[in-house]
N, C-alpha and C. Protein backbone atom coordinates (compact mmCIF):
# COMPACT_ATOMS: atom_id res chain seq x y z
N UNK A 1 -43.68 -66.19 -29.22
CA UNK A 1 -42.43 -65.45 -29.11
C UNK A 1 -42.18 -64.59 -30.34
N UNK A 2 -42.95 -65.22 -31.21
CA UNK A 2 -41.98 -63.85 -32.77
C UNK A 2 -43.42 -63.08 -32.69
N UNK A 3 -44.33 -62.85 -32.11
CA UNK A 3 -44.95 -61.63 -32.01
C UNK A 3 -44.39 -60.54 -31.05
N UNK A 4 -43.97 -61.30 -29.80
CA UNK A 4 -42.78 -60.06 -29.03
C UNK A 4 -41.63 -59.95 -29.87
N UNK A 5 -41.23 -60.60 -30.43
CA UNK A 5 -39.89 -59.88 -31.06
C UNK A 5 -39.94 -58.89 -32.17
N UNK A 6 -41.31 -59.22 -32.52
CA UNK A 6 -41.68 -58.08 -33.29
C UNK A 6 -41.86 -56.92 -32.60
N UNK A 7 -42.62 -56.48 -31.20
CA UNK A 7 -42.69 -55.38 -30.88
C UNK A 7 -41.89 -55.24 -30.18
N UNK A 8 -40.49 -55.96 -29.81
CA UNK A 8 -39.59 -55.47 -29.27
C UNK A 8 -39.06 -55.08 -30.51
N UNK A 9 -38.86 -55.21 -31.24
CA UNK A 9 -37.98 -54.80 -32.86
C UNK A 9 -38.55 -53.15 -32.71
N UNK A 10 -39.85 -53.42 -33.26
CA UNK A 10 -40.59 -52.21 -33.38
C UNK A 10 -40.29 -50.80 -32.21
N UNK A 11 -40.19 -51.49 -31.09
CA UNK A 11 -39.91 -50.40 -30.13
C UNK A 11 -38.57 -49.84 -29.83
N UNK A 12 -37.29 -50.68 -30.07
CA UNK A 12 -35.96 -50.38 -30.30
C UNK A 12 -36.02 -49.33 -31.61
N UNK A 13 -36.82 -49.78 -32.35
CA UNK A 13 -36.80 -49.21 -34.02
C UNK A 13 -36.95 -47.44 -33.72
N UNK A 14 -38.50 -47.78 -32.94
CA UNK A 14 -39.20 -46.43 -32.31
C UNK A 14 -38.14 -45.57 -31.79
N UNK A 15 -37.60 -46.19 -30.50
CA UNK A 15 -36.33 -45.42 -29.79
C UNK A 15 -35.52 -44.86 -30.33
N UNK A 16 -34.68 -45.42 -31.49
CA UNK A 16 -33.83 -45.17 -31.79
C UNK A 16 -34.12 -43.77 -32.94
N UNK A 17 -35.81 -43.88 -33.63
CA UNK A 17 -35.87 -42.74 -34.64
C UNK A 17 -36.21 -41.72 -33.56
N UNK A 18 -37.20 -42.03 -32.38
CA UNK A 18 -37.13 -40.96 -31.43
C UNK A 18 -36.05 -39.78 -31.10
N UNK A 19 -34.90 -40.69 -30.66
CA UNK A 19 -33.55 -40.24 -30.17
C UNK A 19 -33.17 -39.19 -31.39
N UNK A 20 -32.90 -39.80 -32.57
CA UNK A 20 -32.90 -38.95 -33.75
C UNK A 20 -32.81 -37.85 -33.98
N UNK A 21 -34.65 -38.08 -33.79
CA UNK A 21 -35.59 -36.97 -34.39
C UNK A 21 -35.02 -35.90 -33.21
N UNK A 22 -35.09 -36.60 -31.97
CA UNK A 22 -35.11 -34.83 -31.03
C UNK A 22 -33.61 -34.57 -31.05
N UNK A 23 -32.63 -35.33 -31.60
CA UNK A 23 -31.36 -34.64 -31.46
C UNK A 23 -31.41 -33.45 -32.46
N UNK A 24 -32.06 -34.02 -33.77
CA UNK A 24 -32.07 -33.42 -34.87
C UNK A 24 -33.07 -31.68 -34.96
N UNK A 25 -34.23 -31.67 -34.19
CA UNK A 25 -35.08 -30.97 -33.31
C UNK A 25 -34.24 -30.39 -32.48
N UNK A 26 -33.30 -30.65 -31.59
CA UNK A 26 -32.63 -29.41 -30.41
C UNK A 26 -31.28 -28.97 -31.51
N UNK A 27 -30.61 -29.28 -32.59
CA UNK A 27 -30.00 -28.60 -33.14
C UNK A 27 -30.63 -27.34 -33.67
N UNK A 28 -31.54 -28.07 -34.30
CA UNK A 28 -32.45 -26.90 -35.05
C UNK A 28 -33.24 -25.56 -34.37
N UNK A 29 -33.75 -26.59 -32.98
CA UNK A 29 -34.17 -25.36 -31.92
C UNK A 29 -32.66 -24.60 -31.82
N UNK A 30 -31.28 -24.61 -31.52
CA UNK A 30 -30.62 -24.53 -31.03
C UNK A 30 -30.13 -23.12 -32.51
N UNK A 31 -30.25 -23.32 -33.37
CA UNK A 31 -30.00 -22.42 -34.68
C UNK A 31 -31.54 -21.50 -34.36
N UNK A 32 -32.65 -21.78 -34.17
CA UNK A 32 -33.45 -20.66 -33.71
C UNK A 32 -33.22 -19.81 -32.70
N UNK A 33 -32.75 -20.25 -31.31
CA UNK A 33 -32.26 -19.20 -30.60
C UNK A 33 -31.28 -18.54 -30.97
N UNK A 34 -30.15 -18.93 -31.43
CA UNK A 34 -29.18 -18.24 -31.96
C UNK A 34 -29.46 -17.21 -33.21
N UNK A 35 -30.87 -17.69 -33.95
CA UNK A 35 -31.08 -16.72 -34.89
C UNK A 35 -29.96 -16.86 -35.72
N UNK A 36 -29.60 -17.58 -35.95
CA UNK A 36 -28.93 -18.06 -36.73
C UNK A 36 -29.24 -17.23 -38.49
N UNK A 37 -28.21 -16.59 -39.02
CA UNK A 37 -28.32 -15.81 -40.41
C UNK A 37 -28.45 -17.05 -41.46
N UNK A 38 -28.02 -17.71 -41.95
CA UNK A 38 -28.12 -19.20 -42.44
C UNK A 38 -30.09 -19.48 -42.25
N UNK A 39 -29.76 -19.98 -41.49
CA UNK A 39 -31.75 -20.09 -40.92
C UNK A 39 -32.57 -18.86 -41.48
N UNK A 40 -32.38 -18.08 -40.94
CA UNK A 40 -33.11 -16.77 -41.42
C UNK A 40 -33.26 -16.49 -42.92
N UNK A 41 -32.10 -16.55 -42.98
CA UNK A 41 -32.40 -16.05 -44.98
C UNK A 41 -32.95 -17.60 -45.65
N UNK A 42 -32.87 -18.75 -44.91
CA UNK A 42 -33.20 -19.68 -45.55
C UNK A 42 -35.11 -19.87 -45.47
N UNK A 43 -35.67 -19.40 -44.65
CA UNK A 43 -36.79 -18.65 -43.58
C UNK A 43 -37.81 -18.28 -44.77
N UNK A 44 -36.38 -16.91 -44.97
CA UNK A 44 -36.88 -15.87 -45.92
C UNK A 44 -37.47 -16.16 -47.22
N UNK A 45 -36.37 -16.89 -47.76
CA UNK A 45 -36.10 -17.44 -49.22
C UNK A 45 -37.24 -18.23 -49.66
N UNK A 46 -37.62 -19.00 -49.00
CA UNK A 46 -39.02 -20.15 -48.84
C UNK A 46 -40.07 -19.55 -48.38
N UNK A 47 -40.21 -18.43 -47.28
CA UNK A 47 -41.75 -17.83 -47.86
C UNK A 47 -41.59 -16.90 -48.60
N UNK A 48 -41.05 -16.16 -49.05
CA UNK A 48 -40.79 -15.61 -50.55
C UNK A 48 -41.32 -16.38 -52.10
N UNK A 49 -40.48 -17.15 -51.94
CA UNK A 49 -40.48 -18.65 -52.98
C UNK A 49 -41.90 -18.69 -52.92
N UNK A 50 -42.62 -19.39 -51.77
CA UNK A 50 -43.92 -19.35 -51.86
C UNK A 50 -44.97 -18.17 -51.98
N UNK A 51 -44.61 -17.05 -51.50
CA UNK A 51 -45.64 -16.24 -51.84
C UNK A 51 -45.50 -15.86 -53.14
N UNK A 52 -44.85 -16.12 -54.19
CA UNK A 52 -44.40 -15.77 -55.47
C UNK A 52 -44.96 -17.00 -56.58
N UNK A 53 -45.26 -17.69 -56.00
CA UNK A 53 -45.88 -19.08 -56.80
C UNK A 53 -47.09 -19.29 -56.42
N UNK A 54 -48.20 -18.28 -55.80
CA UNK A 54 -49.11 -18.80 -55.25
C UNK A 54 -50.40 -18.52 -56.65
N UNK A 55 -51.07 -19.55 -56.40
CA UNK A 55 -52.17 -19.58 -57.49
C UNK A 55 -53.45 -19.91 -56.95
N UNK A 56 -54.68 -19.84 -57.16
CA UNK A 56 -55.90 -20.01 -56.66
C UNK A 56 -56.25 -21.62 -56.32
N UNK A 57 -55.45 -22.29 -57.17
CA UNK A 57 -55.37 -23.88 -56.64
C UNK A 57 -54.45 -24.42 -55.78
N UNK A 58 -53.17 -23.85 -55.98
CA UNK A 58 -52.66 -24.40 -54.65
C UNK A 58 -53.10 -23.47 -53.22
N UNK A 59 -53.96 -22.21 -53.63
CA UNK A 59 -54.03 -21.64 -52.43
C UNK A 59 -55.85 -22.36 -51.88
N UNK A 60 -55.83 -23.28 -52.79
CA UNK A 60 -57.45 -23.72 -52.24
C UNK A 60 -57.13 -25.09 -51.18
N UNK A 61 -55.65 -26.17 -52.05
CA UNK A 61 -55.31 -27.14 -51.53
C UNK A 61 -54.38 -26.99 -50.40
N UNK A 62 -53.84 -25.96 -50.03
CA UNK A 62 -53.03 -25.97 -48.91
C UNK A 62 -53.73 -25.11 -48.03
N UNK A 63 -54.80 -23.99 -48.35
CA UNK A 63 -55.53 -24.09 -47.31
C UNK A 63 -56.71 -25.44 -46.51
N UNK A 64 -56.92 -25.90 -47.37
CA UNK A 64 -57.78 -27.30 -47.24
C UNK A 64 -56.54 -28.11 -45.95
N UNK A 65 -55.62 -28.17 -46.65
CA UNK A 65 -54.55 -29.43 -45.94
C UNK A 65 -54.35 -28.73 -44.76
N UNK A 66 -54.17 -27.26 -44.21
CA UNK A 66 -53.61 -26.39 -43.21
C UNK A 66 -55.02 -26.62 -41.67
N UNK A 67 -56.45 -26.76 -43.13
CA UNK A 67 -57.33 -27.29 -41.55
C UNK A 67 -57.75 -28.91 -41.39
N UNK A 68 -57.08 -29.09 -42.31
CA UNK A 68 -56.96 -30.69 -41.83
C UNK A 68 -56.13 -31.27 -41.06
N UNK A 69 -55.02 -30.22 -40.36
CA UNK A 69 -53.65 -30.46 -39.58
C UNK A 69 -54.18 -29.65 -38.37
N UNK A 70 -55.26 -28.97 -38.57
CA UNK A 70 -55.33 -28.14 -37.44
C UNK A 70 -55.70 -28.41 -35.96
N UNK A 71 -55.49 -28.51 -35.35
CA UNK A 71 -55.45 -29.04 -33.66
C UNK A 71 -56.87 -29.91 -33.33
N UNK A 72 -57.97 -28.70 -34.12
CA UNK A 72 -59.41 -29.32 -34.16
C UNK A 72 -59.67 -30.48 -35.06
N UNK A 73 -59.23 -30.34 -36.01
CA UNK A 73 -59.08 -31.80 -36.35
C UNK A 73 -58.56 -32.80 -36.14
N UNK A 74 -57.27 -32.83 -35.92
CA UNK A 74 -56.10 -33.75 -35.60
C UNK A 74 -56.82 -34.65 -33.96
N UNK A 75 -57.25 -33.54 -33.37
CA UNK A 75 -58.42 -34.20 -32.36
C UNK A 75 -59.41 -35.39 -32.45
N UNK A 76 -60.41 -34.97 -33.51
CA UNK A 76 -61.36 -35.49 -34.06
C UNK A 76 -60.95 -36.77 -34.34
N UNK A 77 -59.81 -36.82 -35.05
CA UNK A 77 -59.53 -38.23 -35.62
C UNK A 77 -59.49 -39.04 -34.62
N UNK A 78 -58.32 -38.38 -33.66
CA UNK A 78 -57.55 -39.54 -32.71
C UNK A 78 -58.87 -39.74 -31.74
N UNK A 79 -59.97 -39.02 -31.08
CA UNK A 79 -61.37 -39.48 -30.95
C UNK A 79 -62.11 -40.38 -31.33
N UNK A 80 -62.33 -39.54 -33.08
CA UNK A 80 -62.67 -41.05 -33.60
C UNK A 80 -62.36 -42.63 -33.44
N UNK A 81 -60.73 -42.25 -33.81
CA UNK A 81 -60.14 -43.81 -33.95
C UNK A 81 -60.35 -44.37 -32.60
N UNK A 82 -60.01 -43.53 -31.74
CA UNK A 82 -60.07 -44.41 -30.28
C UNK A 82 -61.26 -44.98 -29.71
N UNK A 83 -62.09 -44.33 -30.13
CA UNK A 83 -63.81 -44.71 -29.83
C UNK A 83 -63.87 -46.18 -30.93
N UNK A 84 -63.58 -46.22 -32.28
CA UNK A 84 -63.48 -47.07 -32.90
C UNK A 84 -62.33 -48.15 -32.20
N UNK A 85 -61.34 -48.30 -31.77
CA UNK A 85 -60.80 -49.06 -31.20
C UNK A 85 -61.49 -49.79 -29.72
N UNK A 86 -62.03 -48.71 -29.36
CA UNK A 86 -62.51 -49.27 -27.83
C UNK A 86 -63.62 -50.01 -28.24
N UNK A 87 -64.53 -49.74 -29.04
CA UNK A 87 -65.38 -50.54 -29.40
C UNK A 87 -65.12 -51.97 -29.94
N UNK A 88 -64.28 -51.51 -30.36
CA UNK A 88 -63.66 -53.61 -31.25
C UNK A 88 -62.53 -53.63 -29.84
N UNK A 89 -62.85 -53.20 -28.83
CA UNK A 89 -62.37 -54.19 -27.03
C UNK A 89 -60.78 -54.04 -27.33
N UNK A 90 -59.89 -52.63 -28.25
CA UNK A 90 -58.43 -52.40 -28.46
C UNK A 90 -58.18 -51.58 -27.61
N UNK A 91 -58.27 -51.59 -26.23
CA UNK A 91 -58.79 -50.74 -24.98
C UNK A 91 -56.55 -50.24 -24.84
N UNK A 92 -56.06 -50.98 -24.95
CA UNK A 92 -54.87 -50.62 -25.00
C UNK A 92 -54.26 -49.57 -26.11
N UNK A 93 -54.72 -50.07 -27.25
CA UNK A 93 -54.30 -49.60 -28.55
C UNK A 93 -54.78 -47.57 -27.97
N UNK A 94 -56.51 -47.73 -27.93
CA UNK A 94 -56.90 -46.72 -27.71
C UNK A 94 -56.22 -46.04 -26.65
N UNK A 95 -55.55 -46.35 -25.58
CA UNK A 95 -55.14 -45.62 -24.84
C UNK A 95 -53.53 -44.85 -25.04
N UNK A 96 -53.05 -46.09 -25.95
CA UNK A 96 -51.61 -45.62 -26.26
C UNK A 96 -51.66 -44.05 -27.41
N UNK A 97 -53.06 -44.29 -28.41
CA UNK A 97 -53.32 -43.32 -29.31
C UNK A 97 -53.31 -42.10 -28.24
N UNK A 98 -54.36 -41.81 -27.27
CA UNK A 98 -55.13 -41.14 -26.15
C UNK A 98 -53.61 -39.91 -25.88
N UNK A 99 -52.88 -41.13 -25.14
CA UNK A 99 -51.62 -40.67 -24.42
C UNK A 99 -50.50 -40.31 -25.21
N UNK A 100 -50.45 -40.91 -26.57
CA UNK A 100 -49.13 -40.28 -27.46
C UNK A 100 -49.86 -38.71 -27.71
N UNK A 101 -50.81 -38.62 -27.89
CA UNK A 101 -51.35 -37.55 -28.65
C UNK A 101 -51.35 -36.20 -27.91
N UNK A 102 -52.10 -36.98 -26.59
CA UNK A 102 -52.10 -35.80 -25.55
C UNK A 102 -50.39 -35.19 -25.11
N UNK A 103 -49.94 -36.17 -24.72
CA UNK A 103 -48.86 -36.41 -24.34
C UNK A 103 -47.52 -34.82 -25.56
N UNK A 104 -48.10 -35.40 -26.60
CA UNK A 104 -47.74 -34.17 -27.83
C UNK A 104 -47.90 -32.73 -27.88
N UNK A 105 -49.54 -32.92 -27.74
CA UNK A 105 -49.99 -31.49 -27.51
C UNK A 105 -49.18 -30.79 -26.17
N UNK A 106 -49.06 -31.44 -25.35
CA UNK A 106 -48.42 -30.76 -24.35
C UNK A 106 -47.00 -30.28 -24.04
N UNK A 107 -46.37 -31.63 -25.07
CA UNK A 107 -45.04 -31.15 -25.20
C UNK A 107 -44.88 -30.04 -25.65
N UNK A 108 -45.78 -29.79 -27.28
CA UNK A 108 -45.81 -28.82 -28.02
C UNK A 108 -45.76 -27.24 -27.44
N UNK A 109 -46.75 -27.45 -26.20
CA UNK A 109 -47.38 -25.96 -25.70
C UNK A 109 -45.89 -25.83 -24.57
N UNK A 110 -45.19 -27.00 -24.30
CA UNK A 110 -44.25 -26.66 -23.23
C UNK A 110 -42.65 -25.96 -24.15
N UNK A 111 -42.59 -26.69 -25.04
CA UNK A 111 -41.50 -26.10 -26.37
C UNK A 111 -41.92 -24.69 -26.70
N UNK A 112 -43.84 -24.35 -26.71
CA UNK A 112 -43.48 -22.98 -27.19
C UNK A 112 -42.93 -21.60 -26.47
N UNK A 113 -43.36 -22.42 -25.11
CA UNK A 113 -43.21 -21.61 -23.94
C UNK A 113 -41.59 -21.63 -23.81
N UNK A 114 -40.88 -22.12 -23.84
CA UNK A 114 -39.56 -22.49 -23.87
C UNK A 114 -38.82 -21.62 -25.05
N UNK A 115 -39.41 -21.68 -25.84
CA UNK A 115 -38.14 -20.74 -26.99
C UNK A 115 -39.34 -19.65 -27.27
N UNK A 116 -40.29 -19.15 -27.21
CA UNK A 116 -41.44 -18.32 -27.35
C UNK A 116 -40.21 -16.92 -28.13
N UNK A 117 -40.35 -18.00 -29.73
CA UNK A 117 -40.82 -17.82 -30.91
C UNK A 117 -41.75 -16.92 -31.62
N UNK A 118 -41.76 -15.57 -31.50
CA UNK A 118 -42.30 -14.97 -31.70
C UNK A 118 -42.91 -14.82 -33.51
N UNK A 119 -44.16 -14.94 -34.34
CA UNK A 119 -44.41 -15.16 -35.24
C UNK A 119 -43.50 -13.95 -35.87
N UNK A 120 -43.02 -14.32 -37.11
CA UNK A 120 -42.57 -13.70 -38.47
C UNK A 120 -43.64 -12.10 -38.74
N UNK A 121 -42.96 -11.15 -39.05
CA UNK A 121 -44.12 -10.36 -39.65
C UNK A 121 -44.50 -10.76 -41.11
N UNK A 122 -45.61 -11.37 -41.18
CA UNK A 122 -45.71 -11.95 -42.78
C UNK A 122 -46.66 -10.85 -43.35
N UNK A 123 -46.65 -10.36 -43.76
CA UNK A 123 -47.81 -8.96 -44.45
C UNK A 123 -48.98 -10.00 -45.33
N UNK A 124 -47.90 -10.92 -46.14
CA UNK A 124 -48.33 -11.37 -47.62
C UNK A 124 -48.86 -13.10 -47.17
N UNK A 125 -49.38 -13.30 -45.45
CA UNK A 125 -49.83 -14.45 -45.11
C UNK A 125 -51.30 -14.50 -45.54
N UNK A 126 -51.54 -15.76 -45.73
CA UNK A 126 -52.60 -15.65 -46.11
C UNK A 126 -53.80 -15.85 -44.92
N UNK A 127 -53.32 -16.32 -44.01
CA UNK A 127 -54.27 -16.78 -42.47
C UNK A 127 -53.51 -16.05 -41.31
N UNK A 128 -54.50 -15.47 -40.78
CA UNK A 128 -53.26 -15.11 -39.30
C UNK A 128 -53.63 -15.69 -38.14
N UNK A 129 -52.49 -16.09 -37.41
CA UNK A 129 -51.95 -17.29 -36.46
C UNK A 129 -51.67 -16.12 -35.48
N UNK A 130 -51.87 -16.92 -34.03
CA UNK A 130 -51.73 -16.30 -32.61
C UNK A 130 -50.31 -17.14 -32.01
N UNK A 131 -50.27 -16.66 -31.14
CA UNK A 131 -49.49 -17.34 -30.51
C UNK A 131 -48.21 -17.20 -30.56
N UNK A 132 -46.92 -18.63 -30.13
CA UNK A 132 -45.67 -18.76 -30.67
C UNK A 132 -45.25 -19.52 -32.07
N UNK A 133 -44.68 -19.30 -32.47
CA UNK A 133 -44.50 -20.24 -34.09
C UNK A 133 -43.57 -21.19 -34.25
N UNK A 134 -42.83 -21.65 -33.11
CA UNK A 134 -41.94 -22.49 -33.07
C UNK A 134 -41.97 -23.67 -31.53
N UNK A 135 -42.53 -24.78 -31.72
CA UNK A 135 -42.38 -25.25 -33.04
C UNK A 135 -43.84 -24.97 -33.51
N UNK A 136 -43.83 -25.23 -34.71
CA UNK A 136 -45.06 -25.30 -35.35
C UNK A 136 -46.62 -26.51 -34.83
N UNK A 137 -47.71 -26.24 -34.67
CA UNK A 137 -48.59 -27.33 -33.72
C UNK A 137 -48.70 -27.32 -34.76
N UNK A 138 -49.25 -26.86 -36.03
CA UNK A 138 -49.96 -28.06 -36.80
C UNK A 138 -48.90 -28.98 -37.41
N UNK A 139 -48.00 -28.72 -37.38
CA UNK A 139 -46.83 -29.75 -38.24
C UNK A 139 -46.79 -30.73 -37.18
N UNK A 140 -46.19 -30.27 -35.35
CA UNK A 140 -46.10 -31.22 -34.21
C UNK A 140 -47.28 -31.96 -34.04
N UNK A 141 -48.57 -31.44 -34.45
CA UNK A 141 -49.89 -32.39 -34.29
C UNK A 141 -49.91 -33.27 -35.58
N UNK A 142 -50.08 -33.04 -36.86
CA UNK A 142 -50.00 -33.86 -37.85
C UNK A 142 -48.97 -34.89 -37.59
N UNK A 143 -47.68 -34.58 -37.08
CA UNK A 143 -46.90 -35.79 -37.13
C UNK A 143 -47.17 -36.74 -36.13
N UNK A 144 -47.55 -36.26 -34.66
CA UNK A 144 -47.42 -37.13 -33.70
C UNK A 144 -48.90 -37.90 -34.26
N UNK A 145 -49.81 -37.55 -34.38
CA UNK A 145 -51.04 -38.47 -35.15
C UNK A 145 -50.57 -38.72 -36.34
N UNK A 146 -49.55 -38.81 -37.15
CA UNK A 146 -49.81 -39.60 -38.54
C UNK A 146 -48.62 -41.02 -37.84
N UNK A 147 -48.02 -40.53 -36.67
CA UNK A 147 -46.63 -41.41 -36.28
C UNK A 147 -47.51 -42.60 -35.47
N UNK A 148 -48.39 -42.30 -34.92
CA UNK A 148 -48.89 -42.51 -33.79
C UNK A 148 -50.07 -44.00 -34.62
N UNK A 149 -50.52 -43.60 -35.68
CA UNK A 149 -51.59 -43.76 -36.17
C UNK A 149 -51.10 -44.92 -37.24
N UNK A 150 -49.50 -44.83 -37.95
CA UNK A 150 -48.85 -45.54 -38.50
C UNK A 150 -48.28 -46.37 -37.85
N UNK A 151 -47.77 -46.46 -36.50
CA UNK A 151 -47.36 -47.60 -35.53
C UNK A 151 -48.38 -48.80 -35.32
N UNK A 152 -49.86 -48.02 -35.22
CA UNK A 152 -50.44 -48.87 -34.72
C UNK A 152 -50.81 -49.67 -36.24
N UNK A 153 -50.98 -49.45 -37.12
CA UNK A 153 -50.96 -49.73 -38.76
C UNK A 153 -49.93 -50.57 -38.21
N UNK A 154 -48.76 -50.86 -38.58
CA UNK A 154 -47.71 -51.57 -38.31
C UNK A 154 -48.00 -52.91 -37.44
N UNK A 155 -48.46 -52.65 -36.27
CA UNK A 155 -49.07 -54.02 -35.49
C UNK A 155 -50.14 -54.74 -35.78
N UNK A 156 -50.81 -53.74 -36.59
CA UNK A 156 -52.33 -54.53 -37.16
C UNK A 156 -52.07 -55.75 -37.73
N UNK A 157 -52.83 -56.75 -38.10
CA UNK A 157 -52.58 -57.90 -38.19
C UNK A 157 -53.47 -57.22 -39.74
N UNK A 158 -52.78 -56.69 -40.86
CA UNK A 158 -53.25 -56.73 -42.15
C UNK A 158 -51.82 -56.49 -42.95
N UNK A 159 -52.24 -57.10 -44.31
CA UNK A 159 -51.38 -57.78 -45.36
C UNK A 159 -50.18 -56.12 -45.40
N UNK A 160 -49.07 -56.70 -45.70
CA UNK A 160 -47.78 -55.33 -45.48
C UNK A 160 -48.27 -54.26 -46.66
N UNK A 161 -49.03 -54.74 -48.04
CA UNK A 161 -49.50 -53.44 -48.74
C UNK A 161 -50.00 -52.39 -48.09
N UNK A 162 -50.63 -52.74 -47.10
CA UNK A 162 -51.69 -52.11 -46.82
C UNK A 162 -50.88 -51.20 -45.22
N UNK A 163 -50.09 -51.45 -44.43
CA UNK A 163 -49.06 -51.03 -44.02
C UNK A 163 -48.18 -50.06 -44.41
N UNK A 164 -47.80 -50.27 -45.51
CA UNK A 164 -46.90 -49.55 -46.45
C UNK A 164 -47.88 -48.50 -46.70
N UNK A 165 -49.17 -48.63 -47.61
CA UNK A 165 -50.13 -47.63 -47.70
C UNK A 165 -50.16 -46.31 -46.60
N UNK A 166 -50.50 -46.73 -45.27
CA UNK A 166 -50.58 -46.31 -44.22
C UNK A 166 -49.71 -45.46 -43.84
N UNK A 167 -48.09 -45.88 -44.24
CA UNK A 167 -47.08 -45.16 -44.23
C UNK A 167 -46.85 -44.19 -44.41
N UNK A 168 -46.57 -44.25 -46.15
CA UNK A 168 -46.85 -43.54 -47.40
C UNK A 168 -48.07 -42.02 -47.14
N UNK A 169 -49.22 -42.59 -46.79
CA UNK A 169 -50.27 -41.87 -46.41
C UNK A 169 -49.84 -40.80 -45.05
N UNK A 170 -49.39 -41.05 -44.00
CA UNK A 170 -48.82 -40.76 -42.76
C UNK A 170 -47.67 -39.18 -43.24
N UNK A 171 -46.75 -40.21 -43.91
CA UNK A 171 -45.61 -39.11 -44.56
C UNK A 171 -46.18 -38.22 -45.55
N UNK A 172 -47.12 -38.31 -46.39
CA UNK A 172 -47.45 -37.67 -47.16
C UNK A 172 -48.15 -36.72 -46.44
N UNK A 173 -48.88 -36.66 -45.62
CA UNK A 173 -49.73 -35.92 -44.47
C UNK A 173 -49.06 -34.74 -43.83
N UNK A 174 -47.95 -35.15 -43.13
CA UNK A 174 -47.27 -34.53 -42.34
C UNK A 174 -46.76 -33.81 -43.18
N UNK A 175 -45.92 -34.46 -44.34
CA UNK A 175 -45.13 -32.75 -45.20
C UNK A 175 -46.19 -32.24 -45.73
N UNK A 176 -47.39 -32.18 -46.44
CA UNK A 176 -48.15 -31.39 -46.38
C UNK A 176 -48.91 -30.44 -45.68
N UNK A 177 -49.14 -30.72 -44.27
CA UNK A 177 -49.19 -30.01 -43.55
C UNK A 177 -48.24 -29.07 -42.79
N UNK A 178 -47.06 -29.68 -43.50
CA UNK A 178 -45.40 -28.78 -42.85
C UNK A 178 -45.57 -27.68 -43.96
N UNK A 179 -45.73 -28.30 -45.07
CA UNK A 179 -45.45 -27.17 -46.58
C UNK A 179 -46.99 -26.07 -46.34
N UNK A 180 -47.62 -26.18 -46.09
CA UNK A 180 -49.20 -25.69 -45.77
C UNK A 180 -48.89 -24.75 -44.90
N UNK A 181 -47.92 -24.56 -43.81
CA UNK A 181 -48.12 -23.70 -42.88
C UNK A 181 -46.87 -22.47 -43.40
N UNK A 182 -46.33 -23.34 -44.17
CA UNK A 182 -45.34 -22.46 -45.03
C UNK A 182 -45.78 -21.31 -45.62
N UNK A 183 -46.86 -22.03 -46.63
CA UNK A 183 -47.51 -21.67 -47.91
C UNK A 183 -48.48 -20.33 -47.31
């Protein structure tokens, strides 16, 4: 019984940052359609900020981090891991990875189609991007695999350092790959 109450804990826990996150997500979508002046100059101000601080090392490490978030990778992993799970017989685990992930990507492509976000004219970008820009896939892919990837960390049956690690690692991921697409 206190292993279900753990993943009932865990999944109320889940729900409730879920609920959150997308209330917090349709405000914000909700200031993009509106174009909101606030948003915009705040937009502005931060790739400004960044194109004004850029140096040959952070432009080596945030391009590095920008294809490590990138769809083709973010793939690879959750592949990897799941092939590694199915093999040690985590035929569930692997499928929940499978389906959060996919499950993401698709949301992602259905959100862009939905507010189709037309990219920024950035002159002073350093990579050029197709598509819609809101929301962002490599930020929506980095998170749903670092979220996805840290849950299951969480159920693993290893010591809480190493949990916490996982965390830590997860969050650190995702804003780097948020600040990366900035940059």
């Amino acid at each position: 019984y206190r292993d279900y109450f753990g993943v009932v804990a865990l999944l109320v826990i889940g729900m409730f940052v879920t609920v959150a996150a997308g209330d917090e997500f349709f405000d914000l979508a909700e200031l993009v359609q509106r174009e909101s002046p606030l948003l915009q100059d705040l937009d502005t101000g931060v790739h400004n900020w960044a194109a004004t601080e850029r140096s040959p090392g952070a432009t080596f490490f945030f391009t590095a981090v920008t294809h490590a978030g990138s769809p083709v990778a973010v793939t690879i992993v959750v592949v990897v891991v799941a092939g590694i799970l199915v093999r040690r017989g985590r035929y569930r685990w692997a499928a929940y990875l499978a389906f959060a992930n996919g499950t993401g990507a698709l949301v992602n492509v259905f959100l862009k189609l939905l507010f189709e976000r037309q990219r920024p004219d950035l002159a002073a970008a350093l990579r050029s991007a197709h598509g819609y820009s809101f929301p962002s896939g490599h930020a929506m892919g980095a998170t749903v695999v670092a979220l996805s990837l840290s849950y299951l960390a969480l159920r693993a049956h290893i010591p809480w350092p190493r949990k916490a690690a996982a965390l830590a690692a997860a969050t650190t991921f995702v804003v780097a790959v948020s600040l990366s697409r900035i940059y």
